[in-house]
N, C-alpha and C. Protein backbone atom coordinates (compact mmCIF):
# COMPACT_ATOMS: atom_id res chain seq x y z
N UNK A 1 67.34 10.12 109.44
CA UNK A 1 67.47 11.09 108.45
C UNK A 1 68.78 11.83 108.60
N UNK A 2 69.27 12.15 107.70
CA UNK A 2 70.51 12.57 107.29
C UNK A 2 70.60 13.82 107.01
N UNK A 3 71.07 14.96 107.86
CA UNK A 3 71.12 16.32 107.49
C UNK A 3 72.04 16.75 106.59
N UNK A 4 71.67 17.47 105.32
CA UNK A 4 72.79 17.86 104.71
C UNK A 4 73.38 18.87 105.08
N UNK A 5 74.58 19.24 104.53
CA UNK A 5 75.28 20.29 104.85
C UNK A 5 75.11 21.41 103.78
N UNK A 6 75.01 22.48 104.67
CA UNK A 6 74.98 23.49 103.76
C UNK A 6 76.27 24.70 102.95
N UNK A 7 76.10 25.03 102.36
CA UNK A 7 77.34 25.64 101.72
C UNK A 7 77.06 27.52 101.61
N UNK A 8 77.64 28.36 102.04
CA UNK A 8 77.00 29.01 102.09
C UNK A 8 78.16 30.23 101.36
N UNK A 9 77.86 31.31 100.06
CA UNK A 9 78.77 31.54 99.37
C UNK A 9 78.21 33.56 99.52
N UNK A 10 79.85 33.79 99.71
CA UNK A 10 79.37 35.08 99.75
C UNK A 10 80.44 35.42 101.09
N UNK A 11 79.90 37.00 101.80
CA UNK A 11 80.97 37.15 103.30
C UNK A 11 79.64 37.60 103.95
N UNK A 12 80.32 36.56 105.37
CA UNK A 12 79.65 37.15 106.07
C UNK A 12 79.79 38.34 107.20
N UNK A 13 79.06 38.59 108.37
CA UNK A 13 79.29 39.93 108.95
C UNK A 13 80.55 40.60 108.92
N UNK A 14 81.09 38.84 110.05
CA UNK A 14 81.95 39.26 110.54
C UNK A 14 83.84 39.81 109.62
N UNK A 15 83.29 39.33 108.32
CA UNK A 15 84.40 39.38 107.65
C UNK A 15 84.48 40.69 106.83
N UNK A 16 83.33 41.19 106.68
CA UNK A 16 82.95 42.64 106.35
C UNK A 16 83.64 43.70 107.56
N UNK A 17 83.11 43.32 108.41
CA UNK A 17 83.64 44.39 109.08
C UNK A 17 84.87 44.19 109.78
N UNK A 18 86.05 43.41 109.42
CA UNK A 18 86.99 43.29 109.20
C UNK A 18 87.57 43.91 108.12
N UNK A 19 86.90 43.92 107.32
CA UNK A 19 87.69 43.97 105.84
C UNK A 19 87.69 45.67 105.63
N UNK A 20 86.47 46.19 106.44
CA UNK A 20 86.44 48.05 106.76
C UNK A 20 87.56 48.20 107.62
N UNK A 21 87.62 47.65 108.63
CA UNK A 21 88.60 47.89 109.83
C UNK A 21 90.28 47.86 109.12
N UNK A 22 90.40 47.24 108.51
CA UNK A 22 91.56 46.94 107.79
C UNK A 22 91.76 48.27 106.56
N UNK A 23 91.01 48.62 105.75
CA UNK A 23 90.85 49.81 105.01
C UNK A 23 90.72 50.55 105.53
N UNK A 24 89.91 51.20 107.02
CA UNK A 24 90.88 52.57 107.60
C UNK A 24 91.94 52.63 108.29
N UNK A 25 92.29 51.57 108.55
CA UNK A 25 93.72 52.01 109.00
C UNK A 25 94.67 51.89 107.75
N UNK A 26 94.94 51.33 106.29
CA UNK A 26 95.51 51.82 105.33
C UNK A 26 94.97 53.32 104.76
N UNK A 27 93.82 53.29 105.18
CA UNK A 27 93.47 54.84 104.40
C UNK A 27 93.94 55.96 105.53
N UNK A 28 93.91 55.74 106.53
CA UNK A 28 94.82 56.70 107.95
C UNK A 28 96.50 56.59 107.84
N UNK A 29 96.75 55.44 107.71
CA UNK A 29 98.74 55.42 107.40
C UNK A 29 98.62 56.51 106.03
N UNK A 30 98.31 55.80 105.19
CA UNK A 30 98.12 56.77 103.81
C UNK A 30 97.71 57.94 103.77
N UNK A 31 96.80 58.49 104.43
CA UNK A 31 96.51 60.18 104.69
C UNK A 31 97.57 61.07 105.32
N UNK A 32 98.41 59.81 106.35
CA UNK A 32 99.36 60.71 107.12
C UNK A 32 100.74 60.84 106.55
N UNK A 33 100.83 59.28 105.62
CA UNK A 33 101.67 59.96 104.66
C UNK A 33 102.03 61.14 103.87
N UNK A 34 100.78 61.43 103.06
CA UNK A 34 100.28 62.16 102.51
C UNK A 34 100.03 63.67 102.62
N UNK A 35 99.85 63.69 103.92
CA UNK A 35 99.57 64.87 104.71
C UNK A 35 101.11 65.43 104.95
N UNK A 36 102.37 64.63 105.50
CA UNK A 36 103.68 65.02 105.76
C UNK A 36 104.07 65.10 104.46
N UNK A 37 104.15 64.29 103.18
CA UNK A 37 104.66 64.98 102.15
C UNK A 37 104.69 65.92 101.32
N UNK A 38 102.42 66.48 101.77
CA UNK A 38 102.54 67.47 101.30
C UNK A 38 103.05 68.74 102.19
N UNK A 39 103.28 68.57 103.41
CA UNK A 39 103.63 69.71 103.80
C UNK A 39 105.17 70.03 103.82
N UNK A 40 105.72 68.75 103.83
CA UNK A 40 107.03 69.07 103.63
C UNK A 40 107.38 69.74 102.13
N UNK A 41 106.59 69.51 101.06
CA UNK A 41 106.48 70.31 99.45
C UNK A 41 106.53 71.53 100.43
N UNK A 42 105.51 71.91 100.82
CA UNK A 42 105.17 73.75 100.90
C UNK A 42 106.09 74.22 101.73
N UNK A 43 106.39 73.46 102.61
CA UNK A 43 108.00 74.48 103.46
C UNK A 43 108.96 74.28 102.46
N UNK A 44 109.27 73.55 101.91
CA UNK A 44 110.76 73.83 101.13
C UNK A 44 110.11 74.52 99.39
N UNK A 45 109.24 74.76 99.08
CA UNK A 45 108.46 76.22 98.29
C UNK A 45 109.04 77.53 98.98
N UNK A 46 108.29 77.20 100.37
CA UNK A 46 108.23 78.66 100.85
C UNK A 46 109.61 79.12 101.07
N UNK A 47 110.39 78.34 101.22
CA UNK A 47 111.77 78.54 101.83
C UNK A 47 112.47 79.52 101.00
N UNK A 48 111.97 78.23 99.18
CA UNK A 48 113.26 78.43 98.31
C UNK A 48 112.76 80.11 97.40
N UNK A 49 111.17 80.57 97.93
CA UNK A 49 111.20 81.78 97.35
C UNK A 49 111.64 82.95 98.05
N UNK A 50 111.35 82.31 99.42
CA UNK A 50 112.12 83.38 100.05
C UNK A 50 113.45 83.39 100.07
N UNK A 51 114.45 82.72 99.74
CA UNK A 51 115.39 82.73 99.86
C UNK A 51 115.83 83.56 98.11
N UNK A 52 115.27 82.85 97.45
CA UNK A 52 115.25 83.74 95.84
C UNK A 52 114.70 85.05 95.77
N UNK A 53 113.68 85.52 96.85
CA UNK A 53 114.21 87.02 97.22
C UNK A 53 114.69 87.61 97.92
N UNK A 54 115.69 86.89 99.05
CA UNK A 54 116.37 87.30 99.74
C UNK A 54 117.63 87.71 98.70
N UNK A 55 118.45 86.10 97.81
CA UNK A 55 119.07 86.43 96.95
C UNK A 55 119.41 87.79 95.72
N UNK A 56 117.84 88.13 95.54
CA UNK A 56 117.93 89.26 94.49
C UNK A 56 117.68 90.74 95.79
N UNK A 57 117.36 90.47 96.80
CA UNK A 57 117.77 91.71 97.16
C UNK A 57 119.41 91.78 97.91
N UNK A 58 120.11 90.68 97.49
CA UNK A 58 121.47 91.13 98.29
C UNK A 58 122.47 91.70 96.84
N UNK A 59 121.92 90.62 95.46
CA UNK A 59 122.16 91.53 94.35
C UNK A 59 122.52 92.44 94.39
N UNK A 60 121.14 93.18 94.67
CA UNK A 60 120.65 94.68 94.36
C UNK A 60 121.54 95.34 95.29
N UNK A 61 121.80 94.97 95.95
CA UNK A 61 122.16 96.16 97.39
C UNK A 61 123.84 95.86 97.09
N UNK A 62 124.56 94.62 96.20
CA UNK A 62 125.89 94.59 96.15
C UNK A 62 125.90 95.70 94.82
N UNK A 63 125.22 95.93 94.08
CA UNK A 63 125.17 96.36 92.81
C UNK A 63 125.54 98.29 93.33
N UNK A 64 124.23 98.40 94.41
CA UNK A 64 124.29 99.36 94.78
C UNK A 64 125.33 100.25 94.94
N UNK A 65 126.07 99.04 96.58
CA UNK A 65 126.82 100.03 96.87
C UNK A 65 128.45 99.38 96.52
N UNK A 66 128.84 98.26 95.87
CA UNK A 66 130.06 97.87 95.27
C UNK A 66 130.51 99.66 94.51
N UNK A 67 130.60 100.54 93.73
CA UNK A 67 130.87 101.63 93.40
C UNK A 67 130.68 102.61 93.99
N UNK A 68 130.47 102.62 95.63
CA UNK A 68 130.64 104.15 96.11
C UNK A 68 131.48 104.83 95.91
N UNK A 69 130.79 106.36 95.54
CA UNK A 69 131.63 107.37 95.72
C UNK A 69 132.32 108.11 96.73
N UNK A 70 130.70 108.48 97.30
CA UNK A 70 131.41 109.10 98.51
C UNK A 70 129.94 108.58 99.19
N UNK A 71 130.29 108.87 100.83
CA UNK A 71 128.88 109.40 101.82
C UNK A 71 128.89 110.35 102.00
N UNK A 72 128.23 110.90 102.09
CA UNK A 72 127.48 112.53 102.55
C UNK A 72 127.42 113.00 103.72
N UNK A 73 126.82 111.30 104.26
CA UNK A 73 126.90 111.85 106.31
C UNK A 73 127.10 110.30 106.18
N UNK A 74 127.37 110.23 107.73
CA UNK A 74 127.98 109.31 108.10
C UNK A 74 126.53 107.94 108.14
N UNK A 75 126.58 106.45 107.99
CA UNK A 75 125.59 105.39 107.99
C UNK A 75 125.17 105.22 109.09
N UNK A 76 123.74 105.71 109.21
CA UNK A 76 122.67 104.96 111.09
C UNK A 76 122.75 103.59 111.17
N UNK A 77 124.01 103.18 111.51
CA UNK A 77 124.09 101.56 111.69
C UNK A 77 122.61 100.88 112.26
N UNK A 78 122.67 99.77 111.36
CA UNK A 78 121.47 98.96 111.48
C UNK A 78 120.38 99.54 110.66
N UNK A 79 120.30 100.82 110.29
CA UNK A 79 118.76 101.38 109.81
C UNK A 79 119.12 102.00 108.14
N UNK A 80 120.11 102.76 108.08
CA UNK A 80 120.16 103.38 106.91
C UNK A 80 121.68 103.57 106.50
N UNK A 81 121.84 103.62 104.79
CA UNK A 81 122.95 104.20 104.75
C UNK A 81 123.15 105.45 103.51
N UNK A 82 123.36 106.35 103.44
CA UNK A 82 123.48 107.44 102.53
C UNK A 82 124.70 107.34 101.35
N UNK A 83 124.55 107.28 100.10
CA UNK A 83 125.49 107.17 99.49
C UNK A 83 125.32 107.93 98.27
N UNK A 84 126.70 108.28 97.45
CA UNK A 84 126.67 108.40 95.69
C UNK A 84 127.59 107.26 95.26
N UNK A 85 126.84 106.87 94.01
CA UNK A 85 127.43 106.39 93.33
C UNK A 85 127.77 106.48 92.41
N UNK A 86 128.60 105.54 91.46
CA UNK A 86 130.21 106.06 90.47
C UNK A 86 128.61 105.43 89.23
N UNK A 87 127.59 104.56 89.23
CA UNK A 87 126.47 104.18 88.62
C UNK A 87 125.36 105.43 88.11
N UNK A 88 125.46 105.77 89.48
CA UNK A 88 123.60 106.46 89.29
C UNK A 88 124.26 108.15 89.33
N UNK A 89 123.29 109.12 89.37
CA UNK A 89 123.48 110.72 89.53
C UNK A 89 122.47 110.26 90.79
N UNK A 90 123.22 111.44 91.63
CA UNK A 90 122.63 111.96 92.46
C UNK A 90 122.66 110.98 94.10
N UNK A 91 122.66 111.54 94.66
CA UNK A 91 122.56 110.63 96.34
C UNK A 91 121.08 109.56 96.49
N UNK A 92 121.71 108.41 96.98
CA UNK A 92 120.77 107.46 96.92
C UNK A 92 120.40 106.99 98.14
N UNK A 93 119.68 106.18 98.96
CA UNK A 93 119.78 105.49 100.15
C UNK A 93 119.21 104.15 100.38
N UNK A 94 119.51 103.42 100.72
CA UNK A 94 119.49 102.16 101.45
C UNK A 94 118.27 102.11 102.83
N UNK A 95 117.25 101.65 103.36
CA UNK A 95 117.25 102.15 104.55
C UNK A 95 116.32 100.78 104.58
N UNK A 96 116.34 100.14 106.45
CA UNK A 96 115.38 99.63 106.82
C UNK A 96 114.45 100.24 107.51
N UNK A 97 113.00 99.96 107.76
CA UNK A 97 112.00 100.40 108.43
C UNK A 97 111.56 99.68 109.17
N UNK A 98 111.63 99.54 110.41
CA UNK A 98 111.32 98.46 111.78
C UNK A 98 109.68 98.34 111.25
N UNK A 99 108.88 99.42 111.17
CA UNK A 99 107.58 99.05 111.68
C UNK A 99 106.74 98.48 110.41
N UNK A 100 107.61 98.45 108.96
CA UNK A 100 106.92 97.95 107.78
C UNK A 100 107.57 96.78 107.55
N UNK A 101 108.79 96.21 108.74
CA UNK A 101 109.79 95.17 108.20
C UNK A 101 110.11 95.32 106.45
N UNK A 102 110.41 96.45 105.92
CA UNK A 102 110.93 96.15 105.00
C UNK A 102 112.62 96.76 104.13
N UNK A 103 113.24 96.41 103.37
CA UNK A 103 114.18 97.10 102.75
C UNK A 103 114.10 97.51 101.44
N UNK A 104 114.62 99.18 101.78
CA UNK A 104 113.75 99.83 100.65
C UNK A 104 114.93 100.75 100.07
N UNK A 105 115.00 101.31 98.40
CA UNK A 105 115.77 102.08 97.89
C UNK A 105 115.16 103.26 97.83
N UNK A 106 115.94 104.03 97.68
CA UNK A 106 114.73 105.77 97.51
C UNK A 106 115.90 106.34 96.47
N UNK A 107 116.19 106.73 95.45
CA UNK A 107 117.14 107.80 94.56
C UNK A 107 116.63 108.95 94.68
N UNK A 108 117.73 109.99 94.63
CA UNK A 108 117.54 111.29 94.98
C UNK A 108 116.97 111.83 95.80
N UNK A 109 115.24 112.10 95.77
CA UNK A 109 114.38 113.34 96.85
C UNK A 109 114.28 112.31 97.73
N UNK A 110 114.19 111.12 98.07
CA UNK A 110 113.68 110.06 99.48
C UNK A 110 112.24 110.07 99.36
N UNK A 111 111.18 111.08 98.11
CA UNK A 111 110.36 110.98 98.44
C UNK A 111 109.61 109.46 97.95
N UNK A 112 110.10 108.93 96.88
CA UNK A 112 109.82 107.80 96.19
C UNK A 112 110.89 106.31 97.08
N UNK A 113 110.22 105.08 97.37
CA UNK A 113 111.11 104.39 98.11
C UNK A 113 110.33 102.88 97.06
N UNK A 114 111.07 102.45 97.19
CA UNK A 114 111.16 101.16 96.33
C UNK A 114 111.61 99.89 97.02
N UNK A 115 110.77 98.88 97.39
CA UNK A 115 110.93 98.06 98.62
C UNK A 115 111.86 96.85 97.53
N UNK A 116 112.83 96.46 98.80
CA UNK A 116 113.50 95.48 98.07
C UNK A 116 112.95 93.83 98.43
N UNK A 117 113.06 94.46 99.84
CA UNK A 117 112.42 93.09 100.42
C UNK A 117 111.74 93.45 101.93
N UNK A 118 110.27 92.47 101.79
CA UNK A 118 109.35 92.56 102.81
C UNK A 118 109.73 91.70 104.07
N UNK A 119 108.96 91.58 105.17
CA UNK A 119 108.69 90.57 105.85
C UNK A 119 109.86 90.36 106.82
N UNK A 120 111.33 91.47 106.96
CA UNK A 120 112.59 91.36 107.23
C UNK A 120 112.69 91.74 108.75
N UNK A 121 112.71 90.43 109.86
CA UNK A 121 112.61 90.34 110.88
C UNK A 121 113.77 91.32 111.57
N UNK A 122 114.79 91.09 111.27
CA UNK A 122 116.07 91.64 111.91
C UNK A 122 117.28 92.04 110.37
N UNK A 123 117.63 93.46 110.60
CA UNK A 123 118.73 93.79 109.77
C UNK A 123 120.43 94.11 110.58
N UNK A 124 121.28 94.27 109.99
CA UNK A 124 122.29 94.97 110.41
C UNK A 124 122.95 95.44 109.01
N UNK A 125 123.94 96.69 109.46
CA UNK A 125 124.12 97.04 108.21
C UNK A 125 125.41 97.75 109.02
N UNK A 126 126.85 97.56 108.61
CA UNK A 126 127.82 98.14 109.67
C UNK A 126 128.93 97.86 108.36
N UNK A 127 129.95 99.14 108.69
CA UNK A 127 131.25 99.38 107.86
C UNK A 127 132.51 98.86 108.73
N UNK A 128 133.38 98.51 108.43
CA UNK A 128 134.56 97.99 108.78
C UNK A 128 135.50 99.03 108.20
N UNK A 129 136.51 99.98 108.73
CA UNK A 129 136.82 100.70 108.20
C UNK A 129 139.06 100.00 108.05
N UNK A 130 140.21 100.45 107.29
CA UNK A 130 141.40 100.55 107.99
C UNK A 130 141.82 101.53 107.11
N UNK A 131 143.27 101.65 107.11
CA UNK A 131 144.29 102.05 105.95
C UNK A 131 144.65 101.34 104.93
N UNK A 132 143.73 101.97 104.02
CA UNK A 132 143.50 100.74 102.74
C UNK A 132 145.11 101.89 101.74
N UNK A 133 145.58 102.72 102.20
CA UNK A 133 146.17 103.28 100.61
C UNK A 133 147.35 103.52 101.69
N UNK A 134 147.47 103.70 102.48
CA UNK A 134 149.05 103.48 103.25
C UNK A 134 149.38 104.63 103.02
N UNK A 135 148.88 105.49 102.31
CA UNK A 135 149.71 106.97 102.26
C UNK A 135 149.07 108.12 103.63
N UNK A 136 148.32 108.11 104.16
CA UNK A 136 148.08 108.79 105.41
C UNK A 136 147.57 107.89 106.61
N UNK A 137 147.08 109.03 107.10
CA UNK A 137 146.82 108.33 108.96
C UNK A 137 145.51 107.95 108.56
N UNK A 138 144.79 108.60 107.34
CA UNK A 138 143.01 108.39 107.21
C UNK A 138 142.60 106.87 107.02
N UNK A 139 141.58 106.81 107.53
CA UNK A 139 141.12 105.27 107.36
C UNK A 139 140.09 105.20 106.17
N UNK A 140 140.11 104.19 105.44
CA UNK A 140 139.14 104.27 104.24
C UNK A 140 138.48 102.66 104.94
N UNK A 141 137.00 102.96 104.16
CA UNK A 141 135.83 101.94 104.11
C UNK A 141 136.24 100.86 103.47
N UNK A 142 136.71 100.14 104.18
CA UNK A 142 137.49 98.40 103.71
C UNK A 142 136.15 97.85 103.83
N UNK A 143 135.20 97.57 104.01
CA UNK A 143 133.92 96.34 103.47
C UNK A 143 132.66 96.80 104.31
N UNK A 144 131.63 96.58 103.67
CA UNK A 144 130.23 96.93 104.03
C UNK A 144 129.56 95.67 104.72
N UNK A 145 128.96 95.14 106.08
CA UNK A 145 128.44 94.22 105.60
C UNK A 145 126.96 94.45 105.96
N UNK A 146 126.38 93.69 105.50
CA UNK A 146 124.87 93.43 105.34
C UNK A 146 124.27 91.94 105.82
N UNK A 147 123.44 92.05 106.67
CA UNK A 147 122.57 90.88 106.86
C UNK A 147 121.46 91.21 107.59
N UNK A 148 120.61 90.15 107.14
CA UNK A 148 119.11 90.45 107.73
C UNK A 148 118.88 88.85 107.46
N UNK A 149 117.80 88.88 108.34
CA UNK A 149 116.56 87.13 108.26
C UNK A 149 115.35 87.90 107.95
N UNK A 150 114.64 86.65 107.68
CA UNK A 150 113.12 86.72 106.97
C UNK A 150 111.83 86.16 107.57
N UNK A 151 111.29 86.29 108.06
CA UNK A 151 110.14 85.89 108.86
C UNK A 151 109.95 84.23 108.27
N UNK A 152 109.68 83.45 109.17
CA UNK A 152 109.39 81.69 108.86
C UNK A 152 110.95 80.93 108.06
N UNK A 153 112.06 82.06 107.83
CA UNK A 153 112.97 80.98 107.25
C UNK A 153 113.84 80.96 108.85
N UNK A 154 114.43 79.82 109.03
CA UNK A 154 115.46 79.85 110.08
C UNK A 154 116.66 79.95 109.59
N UNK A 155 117.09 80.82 107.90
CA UNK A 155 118.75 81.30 107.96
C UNK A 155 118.60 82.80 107.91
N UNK A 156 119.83 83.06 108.06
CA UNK A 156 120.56 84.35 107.77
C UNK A 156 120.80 84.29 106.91
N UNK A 157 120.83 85.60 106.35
CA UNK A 157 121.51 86.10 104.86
C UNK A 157 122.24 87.55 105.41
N UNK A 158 123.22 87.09 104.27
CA UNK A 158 124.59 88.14 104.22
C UNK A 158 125.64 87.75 103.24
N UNK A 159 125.94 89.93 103.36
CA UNK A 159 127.16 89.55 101.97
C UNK A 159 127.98 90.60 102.83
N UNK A 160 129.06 90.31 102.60
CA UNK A 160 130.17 91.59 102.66
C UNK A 160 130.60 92.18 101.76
N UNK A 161 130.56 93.01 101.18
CA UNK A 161 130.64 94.23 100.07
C UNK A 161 131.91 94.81 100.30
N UNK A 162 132.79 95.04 99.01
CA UNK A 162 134.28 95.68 99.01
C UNK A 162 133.94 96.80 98.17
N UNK A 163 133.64 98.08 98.64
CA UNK A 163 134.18 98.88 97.13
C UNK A 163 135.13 99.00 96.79
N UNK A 164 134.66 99.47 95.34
CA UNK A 164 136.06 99.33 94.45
C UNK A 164 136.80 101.06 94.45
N UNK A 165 136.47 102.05 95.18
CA UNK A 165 136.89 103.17 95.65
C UNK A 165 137.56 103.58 97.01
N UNK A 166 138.19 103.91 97.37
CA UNK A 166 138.71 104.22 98.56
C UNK A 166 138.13 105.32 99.22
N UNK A 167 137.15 105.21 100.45
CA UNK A 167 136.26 106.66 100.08
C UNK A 167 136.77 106.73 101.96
N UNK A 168 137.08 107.70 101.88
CA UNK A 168 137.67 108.23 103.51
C UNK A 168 136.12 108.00 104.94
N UNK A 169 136.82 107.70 105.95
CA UNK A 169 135.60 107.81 106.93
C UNK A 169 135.11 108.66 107.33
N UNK A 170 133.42 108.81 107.02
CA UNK A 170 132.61 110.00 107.23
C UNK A 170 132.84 110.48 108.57
């Protein structure tokens, strides 16, 4: 007697669980893809808003003090600076606050303060003074500069500021 052969249609075990084994490791390459592209999206988000309000508060603060008039008292390097301007009535100020990390405007009484920007790890804020008018020994405020960083970005920001007044050293 003659055994036939059998044919047998379909998968069996062992090709099943091959065929899983093979689909998580494309579904693991693919998650980790996935996982780095989306996080690389949200750091360069987070970057570019912070940096777009870093941008509008260096604006603000060139807007500020580009037209000084005069100072009143002399600038607490690093923390504050007192000014009038040829813009606004009345004495204005600039100031950072270590313990709120933030930079803030106040016009007139100081009692109202208006944050420019939060989250501001480290500031400096320092005048460069020479003989900008050659007619005496007095030194006038040749450029302001400004810089501060932002919590999670790794740049600096800064502008150097020229007024357009010659205002003698406080």
């Amino acid at each position: 007697m003659k055994m036939a052969a059998t044919r047998q249609n379909g998968f069996i075990l062992v090709e099943l669980v091959v065929t899983l084994i093979l689909v998580g490791f494309i579904s693991a390459f693919v998650g980790l893809f996935l996982h780095t592209g989306i996080n690389g999206f949200l750091a360069s988000k987070r970057n570019s808003e912070a940096a777009l309000k870093a941008q509008f508060a260096l604006d603000r603060l060139s807007v500020e003090l580009r037209r000084l008039q005069s100072l009143p008292t002399a600038p607490v390097l690093n923390t504050s600076i007192r000014y009038q301007s040829r813009d606004f009535v009345g004495t204005r100020r600039i100031s950072y606050n270590t313990g709120t990390r933030t930079i803030s405007l106040s016009p007139d009484d100081g009692a109202t303060w208006y944050p420019l920007l939060d989250q501001v790890t480290s500031f400096n804020l320092s005048l460069t003074y020479a003989d900008m008018d050659q007619l005496d020994s007095d030194e006038e405020i040749q450029a302001i500069l400004i810089g501060f960083a932002i919590a999670d970005v790794p740049r600096t920001f800064s502008m150097q500021i020229y007024p357009r007044t010659l205002i003698n050293k406080p």
